[in-house]
PDB file of N, CA and C in Angstrom:
ATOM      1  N   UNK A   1      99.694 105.875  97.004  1.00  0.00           N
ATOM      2  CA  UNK A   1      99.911 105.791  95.586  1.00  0.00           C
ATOM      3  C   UNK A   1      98.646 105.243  94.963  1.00  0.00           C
ATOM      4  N   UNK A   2      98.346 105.763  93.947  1.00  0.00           N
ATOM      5  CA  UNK A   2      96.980 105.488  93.323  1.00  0.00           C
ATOM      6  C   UNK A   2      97.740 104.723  91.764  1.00  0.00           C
ATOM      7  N   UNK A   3      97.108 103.689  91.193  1.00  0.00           N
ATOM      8  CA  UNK A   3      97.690 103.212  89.613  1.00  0.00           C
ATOM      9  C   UNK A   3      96.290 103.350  88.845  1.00  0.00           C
ATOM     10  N   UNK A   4      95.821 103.132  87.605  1.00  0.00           N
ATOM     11  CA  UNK A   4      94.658 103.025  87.044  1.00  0.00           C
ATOM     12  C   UNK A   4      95.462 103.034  85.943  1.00  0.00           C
ATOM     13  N   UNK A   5      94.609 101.870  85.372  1.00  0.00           N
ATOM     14  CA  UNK A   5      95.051 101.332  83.791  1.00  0.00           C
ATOM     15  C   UNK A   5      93.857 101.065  83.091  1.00  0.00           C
ATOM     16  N   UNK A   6      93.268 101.523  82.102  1.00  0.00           N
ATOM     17  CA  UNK A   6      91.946 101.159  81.308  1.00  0.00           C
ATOM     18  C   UNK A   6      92.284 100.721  79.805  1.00  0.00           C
ATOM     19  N   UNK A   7      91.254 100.287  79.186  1.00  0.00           N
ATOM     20  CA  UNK A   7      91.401  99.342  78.131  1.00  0.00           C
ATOM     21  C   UNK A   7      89.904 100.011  77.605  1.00  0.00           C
ATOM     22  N   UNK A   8      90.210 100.817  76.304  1.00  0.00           N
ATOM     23  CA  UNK A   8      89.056 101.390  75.641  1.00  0.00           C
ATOM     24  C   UNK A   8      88.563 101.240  74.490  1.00  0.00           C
ATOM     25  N   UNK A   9      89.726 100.414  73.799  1.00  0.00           N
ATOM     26  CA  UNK A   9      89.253 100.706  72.665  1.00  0.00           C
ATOM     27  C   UNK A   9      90.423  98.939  72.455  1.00  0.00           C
ATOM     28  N   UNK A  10      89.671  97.609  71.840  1.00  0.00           N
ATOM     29  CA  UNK A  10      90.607  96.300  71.724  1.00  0.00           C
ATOM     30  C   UNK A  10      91.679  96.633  71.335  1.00  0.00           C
ATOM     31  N   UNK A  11      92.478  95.876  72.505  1.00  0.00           N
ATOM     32  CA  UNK A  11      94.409  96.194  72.080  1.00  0.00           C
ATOM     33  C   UNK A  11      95.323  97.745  72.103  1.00  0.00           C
ATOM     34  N   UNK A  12      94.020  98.575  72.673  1.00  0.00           N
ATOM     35  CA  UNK A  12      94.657  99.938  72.959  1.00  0.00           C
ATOM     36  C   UNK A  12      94.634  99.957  74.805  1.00  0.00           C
ATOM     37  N   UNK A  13      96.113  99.878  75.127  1.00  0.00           N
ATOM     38  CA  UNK A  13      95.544 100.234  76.688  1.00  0.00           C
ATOM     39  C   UNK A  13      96.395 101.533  77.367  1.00  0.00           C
ATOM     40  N   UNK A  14      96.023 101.844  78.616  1.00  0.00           N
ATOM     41  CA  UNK A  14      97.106 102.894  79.061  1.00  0.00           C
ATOM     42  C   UNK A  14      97.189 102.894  80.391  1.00  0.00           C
ATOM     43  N   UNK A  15      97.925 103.827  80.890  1.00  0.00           N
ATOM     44  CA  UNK A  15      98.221 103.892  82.418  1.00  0.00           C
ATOM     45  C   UNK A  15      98.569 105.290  82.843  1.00  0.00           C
ATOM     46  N   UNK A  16      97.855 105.182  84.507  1.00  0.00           N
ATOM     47  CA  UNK A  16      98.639 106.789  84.889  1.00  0.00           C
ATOM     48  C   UNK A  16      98.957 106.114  86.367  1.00  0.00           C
ATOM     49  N   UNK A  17     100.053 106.860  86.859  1.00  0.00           N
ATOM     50  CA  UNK A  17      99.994 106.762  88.472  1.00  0.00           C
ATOM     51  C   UNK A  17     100.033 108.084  89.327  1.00  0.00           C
ATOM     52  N   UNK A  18      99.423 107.788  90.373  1.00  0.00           N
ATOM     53  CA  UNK A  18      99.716 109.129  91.019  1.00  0.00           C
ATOM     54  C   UNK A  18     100.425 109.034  92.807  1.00  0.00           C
ATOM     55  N   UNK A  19     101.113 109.619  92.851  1.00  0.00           N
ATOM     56  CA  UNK A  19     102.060 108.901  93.949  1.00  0.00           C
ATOM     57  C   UNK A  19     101.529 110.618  95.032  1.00  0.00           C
ATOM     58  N   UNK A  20     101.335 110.575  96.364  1.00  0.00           N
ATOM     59  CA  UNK A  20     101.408 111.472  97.269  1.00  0.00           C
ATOM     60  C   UNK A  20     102.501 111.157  98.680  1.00  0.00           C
ATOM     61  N   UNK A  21     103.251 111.755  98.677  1.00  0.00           N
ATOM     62  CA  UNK A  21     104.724 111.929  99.645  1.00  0.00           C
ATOM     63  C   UNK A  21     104.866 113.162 100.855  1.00  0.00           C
ATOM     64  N   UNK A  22     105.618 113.076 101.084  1.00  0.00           N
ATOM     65  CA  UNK A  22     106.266 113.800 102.455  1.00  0.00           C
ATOM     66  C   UNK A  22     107.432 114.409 101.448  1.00  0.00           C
ATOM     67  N   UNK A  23     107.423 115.929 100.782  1.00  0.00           N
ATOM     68  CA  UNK A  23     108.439 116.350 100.370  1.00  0.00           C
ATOM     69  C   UNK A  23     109.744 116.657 101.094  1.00  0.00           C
ATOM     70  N   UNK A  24     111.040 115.985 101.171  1.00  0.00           N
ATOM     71  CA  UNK A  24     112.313 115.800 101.751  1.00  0.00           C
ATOM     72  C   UNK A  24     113.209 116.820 100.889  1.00  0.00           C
ATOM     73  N   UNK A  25     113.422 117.763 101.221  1.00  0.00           N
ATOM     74  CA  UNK A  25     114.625 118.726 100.785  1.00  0.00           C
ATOM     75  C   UNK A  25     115.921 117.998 100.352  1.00  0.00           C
ATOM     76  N   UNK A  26     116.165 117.904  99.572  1.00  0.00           N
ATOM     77  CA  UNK A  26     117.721 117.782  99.538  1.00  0.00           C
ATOM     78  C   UNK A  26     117.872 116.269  98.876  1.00  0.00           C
ATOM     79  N   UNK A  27     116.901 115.580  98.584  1.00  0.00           N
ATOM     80  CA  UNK A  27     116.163 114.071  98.598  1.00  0.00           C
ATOM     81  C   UNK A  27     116.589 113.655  97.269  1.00  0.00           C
ATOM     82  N   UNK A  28     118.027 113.214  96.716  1.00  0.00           N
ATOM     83  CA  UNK A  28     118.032 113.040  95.670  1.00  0.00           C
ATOM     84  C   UNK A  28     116.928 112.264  94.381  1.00  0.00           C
ATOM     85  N   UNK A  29     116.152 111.095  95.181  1.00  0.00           N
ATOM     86  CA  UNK A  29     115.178 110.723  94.305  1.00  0.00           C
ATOM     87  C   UNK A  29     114.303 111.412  93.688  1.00  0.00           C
ATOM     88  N   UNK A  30     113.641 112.317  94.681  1.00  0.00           N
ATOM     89  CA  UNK A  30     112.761 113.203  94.689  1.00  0.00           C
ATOM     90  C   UNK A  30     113.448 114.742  93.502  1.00  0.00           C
ATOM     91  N   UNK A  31     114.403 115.173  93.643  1.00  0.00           N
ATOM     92  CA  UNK A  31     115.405 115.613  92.426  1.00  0.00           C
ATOM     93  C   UNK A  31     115.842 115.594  91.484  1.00  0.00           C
ATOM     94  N   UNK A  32     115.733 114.015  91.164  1.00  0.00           N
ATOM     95  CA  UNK A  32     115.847 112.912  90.547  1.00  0.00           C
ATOM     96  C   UNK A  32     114.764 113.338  89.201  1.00  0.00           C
ATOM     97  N   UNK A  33     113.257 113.439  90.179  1.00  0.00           N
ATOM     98  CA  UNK A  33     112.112 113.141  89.444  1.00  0.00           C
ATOM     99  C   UNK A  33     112.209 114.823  88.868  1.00  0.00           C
ATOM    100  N   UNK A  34     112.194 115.895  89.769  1.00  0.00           N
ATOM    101  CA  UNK A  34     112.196 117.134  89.289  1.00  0.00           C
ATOM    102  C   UNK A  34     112.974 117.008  88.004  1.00  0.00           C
ATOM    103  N   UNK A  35     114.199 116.765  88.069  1.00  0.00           N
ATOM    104  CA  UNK A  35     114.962 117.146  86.693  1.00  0.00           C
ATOM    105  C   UNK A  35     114.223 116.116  85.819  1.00  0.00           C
ATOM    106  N   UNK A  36     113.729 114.880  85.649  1.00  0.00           N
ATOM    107  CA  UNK A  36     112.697 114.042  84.224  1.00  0.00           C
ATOM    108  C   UNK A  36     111.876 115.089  84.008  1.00  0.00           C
ATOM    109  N   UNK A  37     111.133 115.610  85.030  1.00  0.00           N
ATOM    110  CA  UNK A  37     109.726 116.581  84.516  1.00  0.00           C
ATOM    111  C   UNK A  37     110.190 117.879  83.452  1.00  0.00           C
ATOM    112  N   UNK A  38     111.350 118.428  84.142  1.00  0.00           N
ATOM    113  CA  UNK A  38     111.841 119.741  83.242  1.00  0.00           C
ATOM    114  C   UNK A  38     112.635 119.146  81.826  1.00  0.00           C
ATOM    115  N   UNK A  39     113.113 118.198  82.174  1.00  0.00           N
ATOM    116  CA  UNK A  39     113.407 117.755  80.671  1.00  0.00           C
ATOM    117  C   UNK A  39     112.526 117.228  79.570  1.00  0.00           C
ATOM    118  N   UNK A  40     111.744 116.477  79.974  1.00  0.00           N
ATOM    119  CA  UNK A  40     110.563 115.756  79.456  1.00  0.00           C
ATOM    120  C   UNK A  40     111.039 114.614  79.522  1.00  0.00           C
ATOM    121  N   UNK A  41     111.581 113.424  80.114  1.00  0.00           N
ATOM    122  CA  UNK A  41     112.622 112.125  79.876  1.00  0.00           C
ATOM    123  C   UNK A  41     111.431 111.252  80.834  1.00  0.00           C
ATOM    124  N   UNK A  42     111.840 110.188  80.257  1.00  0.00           N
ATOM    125  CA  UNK A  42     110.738 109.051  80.723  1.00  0.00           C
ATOM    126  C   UNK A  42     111.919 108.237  82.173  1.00  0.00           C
ATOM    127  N   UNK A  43     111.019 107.249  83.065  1.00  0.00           N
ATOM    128  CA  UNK A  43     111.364 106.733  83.963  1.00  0.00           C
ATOM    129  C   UNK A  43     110.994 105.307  83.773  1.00  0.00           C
ATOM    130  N   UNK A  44     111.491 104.277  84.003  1.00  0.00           N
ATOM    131  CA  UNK A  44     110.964 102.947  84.021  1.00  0.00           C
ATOM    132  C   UNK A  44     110.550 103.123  85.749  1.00  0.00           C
ATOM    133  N   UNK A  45     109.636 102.494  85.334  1.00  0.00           N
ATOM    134  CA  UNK A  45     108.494 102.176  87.134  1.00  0.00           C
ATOM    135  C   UNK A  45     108.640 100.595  87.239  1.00  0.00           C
ATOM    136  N   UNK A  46     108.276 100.180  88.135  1.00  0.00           N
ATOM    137  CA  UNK A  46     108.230  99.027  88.966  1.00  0.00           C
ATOM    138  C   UNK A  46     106.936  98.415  90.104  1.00  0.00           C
ATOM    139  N   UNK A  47     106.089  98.101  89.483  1.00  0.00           N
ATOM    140  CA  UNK A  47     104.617  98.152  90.434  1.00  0.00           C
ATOM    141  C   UNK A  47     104.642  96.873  91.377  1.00  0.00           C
ATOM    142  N   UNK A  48     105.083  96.873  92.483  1.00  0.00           N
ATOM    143  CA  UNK A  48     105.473  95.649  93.158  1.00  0.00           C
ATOM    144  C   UNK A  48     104.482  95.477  94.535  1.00  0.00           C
ATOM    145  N   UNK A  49     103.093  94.867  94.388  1.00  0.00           N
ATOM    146  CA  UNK A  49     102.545  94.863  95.433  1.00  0.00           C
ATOM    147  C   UNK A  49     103.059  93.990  96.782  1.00  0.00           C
ATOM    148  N   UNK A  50     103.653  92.754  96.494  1.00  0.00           N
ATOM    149  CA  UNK A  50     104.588  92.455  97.490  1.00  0.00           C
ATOM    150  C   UNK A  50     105.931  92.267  96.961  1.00  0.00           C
ATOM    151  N   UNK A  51     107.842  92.485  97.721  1.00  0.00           N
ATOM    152  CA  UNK A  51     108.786  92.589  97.339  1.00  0.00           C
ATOM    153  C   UNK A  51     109.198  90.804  97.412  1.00  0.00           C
ATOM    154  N   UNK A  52     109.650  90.165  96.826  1.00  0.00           N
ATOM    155  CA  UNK A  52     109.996  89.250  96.860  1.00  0.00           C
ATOM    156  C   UNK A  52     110.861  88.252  95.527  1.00  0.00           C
ATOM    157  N   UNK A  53     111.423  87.778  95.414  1.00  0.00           N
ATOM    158  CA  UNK A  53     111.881  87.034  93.936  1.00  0.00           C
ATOM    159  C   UNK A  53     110.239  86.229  94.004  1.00  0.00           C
ATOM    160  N   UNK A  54     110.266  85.639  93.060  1.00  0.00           N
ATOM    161  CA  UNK A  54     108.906  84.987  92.298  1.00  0.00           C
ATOM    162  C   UNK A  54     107.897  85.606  92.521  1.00  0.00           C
ATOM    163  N   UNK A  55     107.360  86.860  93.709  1.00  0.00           N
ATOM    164  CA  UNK A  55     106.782  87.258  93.507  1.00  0.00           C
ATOM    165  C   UNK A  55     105.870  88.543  92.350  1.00  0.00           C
ATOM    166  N   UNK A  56     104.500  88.652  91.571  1.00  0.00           N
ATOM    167  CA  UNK A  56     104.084  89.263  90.462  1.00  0.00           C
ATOM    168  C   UNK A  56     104.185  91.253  90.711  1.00  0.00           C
ATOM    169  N   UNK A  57     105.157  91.474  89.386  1.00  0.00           N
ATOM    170  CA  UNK A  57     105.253  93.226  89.058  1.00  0.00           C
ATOM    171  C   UNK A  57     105.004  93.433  88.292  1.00  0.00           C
ATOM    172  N   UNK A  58     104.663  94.769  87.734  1.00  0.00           N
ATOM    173  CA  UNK A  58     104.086  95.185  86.767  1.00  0.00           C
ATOM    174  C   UNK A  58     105.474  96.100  86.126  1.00  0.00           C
ATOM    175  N   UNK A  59     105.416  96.288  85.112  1.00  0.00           N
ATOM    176  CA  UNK A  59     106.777  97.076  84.383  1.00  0.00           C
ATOM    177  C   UNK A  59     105.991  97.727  83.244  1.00  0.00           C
ATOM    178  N   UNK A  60     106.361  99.238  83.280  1.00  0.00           N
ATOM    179  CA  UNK A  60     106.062 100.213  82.605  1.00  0.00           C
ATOM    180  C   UNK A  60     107.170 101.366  82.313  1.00  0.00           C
ATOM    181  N   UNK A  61     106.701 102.397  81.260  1.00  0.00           N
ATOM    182  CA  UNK A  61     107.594 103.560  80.788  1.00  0.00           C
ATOM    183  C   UNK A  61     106.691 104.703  81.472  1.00  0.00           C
ATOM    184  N   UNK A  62     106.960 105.626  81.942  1.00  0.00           N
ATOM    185  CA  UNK A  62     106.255 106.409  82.317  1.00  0.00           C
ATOM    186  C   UNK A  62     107.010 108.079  82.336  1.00  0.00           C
ATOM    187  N   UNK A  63     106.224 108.864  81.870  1.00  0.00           N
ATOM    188  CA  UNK A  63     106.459 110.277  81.700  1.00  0.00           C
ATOM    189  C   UNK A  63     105.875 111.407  82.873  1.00  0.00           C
ATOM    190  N   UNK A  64     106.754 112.087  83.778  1.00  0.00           N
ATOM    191  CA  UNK A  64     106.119 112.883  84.630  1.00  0.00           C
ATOM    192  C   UNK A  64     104.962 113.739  84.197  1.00  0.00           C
ATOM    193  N   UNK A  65     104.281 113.906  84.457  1.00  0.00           N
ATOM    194  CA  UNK A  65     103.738 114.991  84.029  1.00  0.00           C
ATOM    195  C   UNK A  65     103.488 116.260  84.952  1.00  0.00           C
ATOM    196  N   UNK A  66     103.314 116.277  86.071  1.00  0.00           N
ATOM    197  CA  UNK A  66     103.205 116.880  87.129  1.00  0.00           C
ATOM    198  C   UNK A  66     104.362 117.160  88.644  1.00  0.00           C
ATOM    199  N   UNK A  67     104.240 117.599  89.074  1.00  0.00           N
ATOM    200  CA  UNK A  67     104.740 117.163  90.356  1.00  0.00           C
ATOM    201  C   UNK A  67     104.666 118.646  91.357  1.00  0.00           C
ATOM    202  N   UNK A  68     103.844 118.728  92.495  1.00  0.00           N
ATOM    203  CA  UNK A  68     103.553 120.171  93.088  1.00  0.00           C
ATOM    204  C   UNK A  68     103.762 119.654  94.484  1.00  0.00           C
ATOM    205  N   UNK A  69     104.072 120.988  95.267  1.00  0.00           N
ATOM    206  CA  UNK A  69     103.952 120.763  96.662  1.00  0.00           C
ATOM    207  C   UNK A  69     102.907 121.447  97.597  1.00  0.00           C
ATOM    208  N   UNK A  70     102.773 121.267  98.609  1.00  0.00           N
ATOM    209  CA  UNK A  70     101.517 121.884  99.704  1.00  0.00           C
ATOM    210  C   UNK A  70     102.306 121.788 100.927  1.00  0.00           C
ATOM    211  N   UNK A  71     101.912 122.609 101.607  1.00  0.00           N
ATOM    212  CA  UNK A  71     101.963 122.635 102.881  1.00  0.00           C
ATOM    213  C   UNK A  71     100.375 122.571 103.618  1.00  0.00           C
ATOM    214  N   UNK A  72      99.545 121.616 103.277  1.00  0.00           N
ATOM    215  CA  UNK A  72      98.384 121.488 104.304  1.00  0.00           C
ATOM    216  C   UNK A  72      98.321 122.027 105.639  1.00  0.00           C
ATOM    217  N   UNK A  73      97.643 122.618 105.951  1.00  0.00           N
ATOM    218  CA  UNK A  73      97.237 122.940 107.964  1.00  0.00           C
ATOM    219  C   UNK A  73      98.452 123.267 108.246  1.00  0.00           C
ATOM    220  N   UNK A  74      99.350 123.856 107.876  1.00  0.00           N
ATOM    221  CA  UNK A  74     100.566 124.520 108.378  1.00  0.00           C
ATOM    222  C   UNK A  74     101.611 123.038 108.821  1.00  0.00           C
ATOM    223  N   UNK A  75     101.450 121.703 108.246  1.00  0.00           N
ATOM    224  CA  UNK A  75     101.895 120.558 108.862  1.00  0.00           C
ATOM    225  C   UNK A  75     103.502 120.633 107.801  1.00  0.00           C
ATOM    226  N   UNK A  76     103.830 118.903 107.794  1.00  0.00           N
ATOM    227  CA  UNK A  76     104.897 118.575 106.791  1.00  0.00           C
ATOM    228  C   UNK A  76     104.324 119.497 105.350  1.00  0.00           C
ATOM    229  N   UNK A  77     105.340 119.443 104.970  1.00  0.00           N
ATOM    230  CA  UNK A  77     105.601 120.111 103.224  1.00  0.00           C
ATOM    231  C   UNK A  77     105.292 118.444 102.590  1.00  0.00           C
ATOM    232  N   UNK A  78     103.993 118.454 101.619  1.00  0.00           N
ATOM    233  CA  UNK A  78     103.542 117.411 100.991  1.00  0.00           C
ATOM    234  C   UNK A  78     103.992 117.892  99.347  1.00  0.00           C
ATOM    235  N   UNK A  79     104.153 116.315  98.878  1.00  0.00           N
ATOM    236  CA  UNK A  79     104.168 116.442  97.549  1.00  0.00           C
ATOM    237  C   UNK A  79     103.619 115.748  96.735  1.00  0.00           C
ATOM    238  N   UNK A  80     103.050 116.121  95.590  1.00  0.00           N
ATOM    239  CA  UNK A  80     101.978 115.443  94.981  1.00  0.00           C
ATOM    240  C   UNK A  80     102.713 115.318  93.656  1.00  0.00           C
ATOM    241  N   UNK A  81     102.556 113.502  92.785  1.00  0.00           N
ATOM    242  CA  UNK A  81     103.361 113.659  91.346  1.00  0.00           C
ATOM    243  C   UNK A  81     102.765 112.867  90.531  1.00  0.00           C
ATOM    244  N   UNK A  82     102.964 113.266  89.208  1.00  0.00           N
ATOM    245  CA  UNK A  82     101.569 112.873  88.550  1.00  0.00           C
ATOM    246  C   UNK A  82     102.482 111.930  87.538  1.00  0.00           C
ATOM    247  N   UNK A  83     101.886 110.602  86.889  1.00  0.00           N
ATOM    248  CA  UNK A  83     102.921 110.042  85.374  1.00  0.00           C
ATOM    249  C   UNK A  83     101.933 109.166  84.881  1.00  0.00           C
ATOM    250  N   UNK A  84     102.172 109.519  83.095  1.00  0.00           N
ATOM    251  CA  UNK A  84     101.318 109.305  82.085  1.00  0.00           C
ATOM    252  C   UNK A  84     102.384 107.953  81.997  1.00  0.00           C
ATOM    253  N   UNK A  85     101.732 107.025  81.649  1.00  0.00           N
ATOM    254  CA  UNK A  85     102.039 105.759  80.971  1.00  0.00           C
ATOM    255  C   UNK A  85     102.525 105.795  79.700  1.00  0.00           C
ATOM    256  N   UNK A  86     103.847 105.653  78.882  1.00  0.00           N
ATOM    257  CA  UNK A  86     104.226 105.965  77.305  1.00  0.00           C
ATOM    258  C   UNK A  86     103.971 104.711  76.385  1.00  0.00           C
ATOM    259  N   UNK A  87     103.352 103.516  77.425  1.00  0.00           N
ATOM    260  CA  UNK A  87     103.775 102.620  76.219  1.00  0.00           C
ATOM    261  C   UNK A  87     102.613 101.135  77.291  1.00  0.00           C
ATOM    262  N   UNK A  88     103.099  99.745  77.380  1.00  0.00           N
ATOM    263  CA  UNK A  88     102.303  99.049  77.843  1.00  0.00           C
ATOM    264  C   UNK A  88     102.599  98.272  79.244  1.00  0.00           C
ATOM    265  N   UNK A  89     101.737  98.305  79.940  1.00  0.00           N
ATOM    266  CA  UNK A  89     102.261  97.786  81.529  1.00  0.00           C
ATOM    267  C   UNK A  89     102.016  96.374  81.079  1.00  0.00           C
ATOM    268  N   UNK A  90     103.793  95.493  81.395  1.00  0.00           N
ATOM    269  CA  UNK A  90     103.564  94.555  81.618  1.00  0.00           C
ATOM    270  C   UNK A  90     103.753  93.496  82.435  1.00  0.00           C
ATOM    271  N   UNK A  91     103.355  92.986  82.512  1.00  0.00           N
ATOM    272  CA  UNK A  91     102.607  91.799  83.608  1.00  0.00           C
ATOM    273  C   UNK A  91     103.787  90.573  83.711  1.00  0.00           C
ATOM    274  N   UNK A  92     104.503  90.617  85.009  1.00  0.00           N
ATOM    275  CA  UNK A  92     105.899  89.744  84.762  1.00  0.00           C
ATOM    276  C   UNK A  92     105.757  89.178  86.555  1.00  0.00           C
ATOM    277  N   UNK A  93     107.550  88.560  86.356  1.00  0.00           N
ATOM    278  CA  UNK A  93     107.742  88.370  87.742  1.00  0.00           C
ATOM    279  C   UNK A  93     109.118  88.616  88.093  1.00  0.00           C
ATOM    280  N   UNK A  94     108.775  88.910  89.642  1.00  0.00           N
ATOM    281  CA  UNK A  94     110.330  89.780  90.218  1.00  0.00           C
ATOM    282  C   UNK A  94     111.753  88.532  90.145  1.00  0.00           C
ATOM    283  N   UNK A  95     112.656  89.059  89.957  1.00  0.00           N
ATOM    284  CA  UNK A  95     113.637  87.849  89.659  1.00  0.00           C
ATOM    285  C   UNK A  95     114.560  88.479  91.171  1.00  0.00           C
TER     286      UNK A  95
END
């Protein structure tokens, strides 16, 4: 999973993430995300570098924008998914 958040212009900021997976057939999450993309509907995200209560997450709105699959070198079926940031990542802690 890749995140990048920039700050360009004072008090304007944004975010994208880009997540790469092992596409699972049948995978309701992953189904989940297909039907936000065809609708256009936003997802709340959760950026949790370690899981823990008191430990620091990030909380955002985020809009699919993408989401494709590959089959690389004839291996697993990969999936690649793309999400625009709608609003401001913020900076909290896990309860």
């Amino acid at each position: 999973m890749t995140m990048m958040a920039t700050s360009n212009i004072k008090g304007r900021r944004s975010f994208s993430i880009s997540i790469s997976a092992l596409y699972l057939a049948g995978d309701s999450a992953q189904e989940e995300i297909l039907t936000k993309l065809l609708a256009g509907d936003t997802i709340d995200v959760y950026l949790r570098p370690e899981v823990g209560t008191g430990e620091r997450e990030w909380q955002g709105t985020v809009r699919i924008t993408s989401m494709s699959e590959d089959l690389p070198n004839d291996d697993a079926l990969a999936t690649d998914i793309e999400m625009q940031g709608t609003g401001a990542l913020v900076d909290g802690t896990q309860t």
